[in-house]
Structure formats: C-alpha cells, structure tokens
PDB file of N, CA and C in Angstrom:
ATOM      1  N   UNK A   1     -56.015-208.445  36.668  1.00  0.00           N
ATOM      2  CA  UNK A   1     -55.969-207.028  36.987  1.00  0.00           C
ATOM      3  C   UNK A   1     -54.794-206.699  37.918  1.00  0.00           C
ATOM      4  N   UNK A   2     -54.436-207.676  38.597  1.00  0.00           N
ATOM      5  CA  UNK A   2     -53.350-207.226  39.885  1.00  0.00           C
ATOM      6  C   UNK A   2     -51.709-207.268  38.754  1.00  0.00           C
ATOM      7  N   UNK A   3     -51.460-207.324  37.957  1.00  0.00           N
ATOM      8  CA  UNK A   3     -50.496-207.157  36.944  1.00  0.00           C
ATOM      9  C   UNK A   3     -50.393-205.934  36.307  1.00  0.00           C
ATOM     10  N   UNK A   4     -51.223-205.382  36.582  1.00  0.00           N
ATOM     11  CA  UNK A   4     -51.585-203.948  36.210  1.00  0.00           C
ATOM     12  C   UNK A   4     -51.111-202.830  37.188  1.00  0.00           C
ATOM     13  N   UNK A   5     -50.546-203.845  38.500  1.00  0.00           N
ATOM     14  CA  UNK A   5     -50.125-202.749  39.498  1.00  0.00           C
ATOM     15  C   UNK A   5     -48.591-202.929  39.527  1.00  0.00           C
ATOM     16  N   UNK A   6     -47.922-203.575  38.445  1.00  0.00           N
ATOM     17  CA  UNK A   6     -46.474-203.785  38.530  1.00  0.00           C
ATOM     18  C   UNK A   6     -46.196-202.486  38.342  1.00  0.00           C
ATOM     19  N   UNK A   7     -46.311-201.942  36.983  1.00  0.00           N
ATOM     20  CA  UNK A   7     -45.879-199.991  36.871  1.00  0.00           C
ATOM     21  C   UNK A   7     -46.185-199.481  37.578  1.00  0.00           C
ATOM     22  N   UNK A   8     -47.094-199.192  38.695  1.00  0.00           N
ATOM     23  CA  UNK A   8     -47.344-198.594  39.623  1.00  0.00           C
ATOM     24  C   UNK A   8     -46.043-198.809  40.831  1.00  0.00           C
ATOM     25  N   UNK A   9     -45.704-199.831  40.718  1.00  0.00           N
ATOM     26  CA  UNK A   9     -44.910-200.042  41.635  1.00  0.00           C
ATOM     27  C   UNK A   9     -43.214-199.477  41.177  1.00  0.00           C
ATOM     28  N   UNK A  10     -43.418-199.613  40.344  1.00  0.00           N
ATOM     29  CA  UNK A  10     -41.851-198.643  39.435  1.00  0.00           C
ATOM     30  C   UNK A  10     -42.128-197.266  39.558  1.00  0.00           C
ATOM     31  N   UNK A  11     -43.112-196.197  39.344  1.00  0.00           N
ATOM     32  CA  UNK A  11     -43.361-195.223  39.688  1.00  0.00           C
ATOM     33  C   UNK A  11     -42.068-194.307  40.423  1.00  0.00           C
ATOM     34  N   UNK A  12     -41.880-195.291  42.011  1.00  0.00           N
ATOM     35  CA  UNK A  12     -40.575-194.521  43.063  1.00  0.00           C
ATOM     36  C   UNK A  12     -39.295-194.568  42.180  1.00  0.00           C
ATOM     37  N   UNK A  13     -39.157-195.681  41.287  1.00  0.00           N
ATOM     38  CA  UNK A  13     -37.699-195.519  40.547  1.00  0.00           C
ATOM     39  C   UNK A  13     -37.835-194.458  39.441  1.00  0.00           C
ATOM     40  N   UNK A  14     -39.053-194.136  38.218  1.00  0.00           N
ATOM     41  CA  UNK A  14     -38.972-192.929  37.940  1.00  0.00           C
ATOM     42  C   UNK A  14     -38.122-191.935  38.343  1.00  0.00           C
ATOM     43  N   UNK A  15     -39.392-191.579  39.414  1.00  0.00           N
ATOM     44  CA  UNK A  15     -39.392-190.334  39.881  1.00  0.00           C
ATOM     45  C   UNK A  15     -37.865-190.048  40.737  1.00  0.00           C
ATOM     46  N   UNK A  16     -37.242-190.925  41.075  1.00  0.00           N
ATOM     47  CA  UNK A  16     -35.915-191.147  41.653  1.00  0.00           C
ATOM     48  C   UNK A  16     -34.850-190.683  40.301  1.00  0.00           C
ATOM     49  N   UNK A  17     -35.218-191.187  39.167  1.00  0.00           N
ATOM     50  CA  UNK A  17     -34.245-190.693  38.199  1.00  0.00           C
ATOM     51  C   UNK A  17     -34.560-189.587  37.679  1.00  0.00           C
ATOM     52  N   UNK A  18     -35.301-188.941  37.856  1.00  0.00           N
ATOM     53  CA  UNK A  18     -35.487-187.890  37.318  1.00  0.00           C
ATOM     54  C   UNK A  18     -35.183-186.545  38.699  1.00  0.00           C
ATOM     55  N   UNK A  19     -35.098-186.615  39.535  1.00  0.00           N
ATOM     56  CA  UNK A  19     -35.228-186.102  41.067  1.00  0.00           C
ATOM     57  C   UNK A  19     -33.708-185.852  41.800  1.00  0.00           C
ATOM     58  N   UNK A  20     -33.457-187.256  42.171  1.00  0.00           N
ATOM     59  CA  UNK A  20     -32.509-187.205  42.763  1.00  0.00           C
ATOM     60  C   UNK A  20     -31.546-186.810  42.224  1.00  0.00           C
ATOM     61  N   UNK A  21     -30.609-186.187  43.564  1.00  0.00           N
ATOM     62  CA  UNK A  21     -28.890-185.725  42.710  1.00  0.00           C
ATOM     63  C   UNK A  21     -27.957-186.552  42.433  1.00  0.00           C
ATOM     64  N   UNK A  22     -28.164-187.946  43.346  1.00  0.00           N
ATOM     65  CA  UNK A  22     -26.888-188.621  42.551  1.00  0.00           C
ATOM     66  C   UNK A  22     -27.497-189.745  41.631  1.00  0.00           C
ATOM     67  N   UNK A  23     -27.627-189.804  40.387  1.00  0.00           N
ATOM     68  CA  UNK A  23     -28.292-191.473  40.051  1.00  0.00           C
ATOM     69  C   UNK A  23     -26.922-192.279  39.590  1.00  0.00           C
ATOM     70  N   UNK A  24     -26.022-192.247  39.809  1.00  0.00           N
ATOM     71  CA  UNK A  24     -25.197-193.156  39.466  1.00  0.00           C
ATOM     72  C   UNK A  24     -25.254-194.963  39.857  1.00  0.00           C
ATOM     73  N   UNK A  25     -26.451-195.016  40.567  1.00  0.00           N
ATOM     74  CA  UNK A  25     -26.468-196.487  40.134  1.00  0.00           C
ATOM     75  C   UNK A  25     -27.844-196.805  39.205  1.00  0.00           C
ATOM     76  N   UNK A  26     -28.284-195.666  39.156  1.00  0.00           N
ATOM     77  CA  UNK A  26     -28.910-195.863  37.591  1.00  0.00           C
ATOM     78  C   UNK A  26     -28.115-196.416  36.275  1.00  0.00           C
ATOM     79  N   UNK A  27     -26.861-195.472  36.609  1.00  0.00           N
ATOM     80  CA  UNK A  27     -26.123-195.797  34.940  1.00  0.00           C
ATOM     81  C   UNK A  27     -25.264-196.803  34.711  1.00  0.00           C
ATOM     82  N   UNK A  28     -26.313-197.714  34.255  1.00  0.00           N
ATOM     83  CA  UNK A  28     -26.333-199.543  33.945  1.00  0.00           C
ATOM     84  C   UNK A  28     -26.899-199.649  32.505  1.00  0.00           C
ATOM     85  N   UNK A  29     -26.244-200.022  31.883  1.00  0.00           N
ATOM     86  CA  UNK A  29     -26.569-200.587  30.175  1.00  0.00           C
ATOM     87  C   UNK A  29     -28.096-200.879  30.376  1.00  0.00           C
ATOM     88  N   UNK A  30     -28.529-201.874  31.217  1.00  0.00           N
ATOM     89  CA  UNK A  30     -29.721-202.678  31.318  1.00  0.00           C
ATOM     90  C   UNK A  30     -31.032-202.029  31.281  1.00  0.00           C
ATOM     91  N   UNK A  31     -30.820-200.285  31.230  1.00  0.00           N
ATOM     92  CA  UNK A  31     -32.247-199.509  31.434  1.00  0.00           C
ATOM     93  C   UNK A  31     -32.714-199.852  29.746  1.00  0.00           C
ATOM     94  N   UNK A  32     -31.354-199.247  28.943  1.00  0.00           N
ATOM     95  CA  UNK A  32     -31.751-199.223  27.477  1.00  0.00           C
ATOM     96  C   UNK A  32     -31.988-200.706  26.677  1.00  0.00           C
ATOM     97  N   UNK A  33     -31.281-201.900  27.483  1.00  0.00           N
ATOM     98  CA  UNK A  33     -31.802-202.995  26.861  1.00  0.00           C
ATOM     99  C   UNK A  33     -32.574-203.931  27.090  1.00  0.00           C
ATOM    100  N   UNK A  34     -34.141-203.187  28.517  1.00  0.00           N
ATOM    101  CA  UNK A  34     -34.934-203.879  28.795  1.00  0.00           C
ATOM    102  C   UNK A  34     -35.753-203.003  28.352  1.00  0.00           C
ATOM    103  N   UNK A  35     -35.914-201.804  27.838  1.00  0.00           N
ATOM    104  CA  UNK A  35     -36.548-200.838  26.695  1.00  0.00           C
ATOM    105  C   UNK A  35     -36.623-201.812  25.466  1.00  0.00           C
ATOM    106  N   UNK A  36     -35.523-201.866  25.011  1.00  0.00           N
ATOM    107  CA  UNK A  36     -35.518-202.356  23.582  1.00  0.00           C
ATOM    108  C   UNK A  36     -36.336-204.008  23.707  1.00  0.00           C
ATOM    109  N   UNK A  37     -36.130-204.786  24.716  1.00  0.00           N
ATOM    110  CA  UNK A  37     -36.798-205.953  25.109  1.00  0.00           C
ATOM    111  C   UNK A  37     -37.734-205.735  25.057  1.00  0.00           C
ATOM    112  N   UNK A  38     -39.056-205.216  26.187  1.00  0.00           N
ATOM    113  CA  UNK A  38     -39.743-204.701  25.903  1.00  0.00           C
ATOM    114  C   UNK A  38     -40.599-203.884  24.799  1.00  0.00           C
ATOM    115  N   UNK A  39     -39.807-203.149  24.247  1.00  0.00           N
ATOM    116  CA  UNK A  39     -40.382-203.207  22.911  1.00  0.00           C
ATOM    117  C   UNK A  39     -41.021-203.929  22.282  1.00  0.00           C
ATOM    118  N   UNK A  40     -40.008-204.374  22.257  1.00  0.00           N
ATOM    119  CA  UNK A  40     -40.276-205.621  21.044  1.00  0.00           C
ATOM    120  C   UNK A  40     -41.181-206.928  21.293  1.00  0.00           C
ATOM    121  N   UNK A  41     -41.057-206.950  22.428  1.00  0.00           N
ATOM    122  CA  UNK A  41     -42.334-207.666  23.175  1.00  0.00           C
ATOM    123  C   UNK A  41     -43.604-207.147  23.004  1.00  0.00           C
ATOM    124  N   UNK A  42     -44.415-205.679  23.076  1.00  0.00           N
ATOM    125  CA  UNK A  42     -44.880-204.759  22.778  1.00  0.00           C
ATOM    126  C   UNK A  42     -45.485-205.212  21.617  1.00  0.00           C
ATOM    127  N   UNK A  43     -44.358-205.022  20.434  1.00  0.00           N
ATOM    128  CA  UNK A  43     -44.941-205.426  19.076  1.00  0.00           C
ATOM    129  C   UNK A  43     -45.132-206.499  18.787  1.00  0.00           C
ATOM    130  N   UNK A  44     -44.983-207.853  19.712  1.00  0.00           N
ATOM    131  CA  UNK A  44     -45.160-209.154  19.606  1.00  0.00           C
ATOM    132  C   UNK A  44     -46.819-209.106  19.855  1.00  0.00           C
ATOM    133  N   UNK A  45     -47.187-208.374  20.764  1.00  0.00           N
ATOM    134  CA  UNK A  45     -48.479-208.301  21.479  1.00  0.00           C
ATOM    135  C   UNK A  45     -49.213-207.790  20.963  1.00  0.00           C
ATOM    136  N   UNK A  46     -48.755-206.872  19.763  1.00  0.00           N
ATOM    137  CA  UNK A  46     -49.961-206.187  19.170  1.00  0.00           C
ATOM    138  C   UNK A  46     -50.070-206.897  18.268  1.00  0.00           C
ATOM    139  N   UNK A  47     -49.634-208.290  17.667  1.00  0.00           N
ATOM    140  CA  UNK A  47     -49.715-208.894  16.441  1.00  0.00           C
ATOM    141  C   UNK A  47     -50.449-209.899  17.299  1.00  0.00           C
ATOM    142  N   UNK A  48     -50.384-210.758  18.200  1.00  0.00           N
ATOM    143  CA  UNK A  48     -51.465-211.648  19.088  1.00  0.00           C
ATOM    144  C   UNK A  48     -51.905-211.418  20.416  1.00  0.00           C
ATOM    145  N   UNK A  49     -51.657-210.751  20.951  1.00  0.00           N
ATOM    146  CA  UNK A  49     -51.848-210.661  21.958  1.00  0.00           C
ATOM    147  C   UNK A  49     -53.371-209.604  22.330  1.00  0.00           C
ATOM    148  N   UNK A  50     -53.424-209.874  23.499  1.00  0.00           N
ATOM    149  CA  UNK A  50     -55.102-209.222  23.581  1.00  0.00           C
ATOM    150  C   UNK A  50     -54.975-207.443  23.926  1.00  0.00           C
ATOM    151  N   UNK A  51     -56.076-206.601  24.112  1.00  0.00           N
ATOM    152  CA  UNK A  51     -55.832-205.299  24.618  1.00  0.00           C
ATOM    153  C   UNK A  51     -55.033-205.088  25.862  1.00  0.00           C
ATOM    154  N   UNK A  52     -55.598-206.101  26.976  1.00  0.00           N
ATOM    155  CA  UNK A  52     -54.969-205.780  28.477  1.00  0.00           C
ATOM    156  C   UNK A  52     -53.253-206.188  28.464  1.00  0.00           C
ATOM    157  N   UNK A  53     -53.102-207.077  27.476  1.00  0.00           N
ATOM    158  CA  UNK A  53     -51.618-207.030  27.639  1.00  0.00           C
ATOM    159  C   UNK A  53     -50.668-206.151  26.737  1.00  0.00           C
ATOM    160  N   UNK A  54     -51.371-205.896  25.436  1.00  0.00           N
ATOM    161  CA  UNK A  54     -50.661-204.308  24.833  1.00  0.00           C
ATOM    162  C   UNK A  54     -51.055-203.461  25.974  1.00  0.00           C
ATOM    163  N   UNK A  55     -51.732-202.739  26.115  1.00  0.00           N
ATOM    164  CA  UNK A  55     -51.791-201.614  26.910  1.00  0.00           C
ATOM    165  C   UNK A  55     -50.670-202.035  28.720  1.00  0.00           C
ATOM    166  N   UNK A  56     -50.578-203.202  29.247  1.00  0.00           N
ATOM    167  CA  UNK A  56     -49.594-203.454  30.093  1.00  0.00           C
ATOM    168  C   UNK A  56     -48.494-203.138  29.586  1.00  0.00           C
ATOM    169  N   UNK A  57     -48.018-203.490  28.628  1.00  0.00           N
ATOM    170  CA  UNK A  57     -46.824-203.924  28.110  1.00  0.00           C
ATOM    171  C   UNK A  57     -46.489-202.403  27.672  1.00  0.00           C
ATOM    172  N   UNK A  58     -46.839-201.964  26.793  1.00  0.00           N
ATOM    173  CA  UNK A  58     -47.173-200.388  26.769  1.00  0.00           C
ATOM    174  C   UNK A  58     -46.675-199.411  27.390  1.00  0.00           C
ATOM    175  N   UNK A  59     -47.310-199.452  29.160  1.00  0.00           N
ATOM    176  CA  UNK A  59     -46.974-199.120  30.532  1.00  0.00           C
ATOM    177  C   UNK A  59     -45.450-199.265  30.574  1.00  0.00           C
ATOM    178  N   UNK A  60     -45.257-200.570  30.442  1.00  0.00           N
ATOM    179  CA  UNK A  60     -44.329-200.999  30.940  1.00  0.00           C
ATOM    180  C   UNK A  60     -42.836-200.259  29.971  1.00  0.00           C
ATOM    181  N   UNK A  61     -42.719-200.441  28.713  1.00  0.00           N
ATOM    182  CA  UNK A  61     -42.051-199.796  27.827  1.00  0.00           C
ATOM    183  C   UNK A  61     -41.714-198.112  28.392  1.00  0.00           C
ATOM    184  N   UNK A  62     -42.772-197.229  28.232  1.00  0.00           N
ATOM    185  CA  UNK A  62     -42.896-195.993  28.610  1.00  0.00           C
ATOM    186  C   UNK A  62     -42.213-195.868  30.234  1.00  0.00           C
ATOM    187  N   UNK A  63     -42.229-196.568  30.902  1.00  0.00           N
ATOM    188  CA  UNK A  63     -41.733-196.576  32.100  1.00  0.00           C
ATOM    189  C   UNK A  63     -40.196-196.641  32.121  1.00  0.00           C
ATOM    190  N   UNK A  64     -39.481-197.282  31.153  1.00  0.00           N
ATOM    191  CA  UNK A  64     -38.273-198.254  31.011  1.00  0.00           C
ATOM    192  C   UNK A  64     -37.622-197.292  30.001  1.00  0.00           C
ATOM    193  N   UNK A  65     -38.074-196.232  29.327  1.00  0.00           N
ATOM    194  CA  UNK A  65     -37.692-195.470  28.741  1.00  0.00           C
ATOM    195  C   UNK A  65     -37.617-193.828  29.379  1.00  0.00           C
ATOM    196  N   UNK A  66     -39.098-193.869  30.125  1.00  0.00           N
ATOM    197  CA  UNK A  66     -38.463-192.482  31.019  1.00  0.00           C
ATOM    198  C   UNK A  66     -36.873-192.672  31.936  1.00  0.00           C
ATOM    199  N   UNK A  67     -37.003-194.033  32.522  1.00  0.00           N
ATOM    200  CA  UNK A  67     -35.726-193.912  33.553  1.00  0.00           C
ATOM    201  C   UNK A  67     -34.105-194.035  32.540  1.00  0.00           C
ATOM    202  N   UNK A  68     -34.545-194.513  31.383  1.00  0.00           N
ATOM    203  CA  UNK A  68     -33.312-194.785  30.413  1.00  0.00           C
ATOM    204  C   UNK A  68     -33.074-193.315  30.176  1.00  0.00           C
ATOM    205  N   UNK A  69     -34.538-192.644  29.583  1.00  0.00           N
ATOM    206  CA  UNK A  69     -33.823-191.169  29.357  1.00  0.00           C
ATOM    207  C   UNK A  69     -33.298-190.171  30.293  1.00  0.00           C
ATOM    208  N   UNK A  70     -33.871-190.595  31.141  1.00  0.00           N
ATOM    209  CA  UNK A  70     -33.022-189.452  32.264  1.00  0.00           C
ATOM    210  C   UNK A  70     -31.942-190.464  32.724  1.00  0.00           C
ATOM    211  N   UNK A  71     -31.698-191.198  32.634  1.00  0.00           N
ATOM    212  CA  UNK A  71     -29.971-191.311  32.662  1.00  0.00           C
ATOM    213  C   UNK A  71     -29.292-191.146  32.017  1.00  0.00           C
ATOM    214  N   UNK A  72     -29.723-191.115  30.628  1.00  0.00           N
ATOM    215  CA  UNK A  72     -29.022-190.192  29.478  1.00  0.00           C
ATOM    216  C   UNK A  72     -29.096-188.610  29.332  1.00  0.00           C
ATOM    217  N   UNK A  73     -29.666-188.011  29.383  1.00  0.00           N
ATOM    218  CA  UNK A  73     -29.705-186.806  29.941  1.00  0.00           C
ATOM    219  C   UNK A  73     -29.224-186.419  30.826  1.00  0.00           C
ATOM    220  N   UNK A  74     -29.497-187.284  32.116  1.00  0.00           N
ATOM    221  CA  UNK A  74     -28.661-186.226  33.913  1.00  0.00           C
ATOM    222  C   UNK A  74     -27.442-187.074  33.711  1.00  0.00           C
TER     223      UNK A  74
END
C-alpha cells in the first residue's frame, strides 16, 4: 500500500507545471519519454499483472502526461 503514495508525492510537480510562470526546467524530452515508458509498462500489466499494480501504474502514466502536456502547451 505505501507505493501507492509515490503519485501523491508528484502531485507538487503537477501542479507546478501547470501554475507556475516560468517552467523552463520542465522542458526536458524525458516528461514525454517516461509517458511513453510507462505506458507501455501499463499495458505489460494489464496482460499479467494484478489490479493494484494496473491501477498504480495507471496513476502513474496520467501523472507523466499531465506534466508532459502542460509543457507542451505553456
């Protein structure tokens, strides 16, 4: 269960890219290709993996893609 509080802990970087006025050390290749990692990890998990780690992994994706999109956007 305590793995479950990693996204929680990304939360401040969100809300930082979406918020703040300067994100320029947001804009790093690495948002969009630990999305796509993730992903695909994602779909590794839904082929064996159990509920608690799709739904982590899940979290985790959706998280890695809000901060990718608002650095593409702002």
């Amino acid at each position: 269960m305590i793995t479950f509080l990693g996204p929680l802990t990304f939360v401040p970087t969100v809300w930082n890219a979406w918020t703040l006025e300067n994100i320029d050390a947001l804009r790093v290749l690495t948002w969009w290709q630990m999305t796509v990692i993730n992903l695909i990890m994602f779909f590794t998990l839904c082929h064996v993996g159990s509920w608690q780690l799709r739904l982590l992994t899940l979290v985790w994706v959706i998280m890695m893609s809000l901060v990718a999109l608002a650095v593409f956007v702002r």
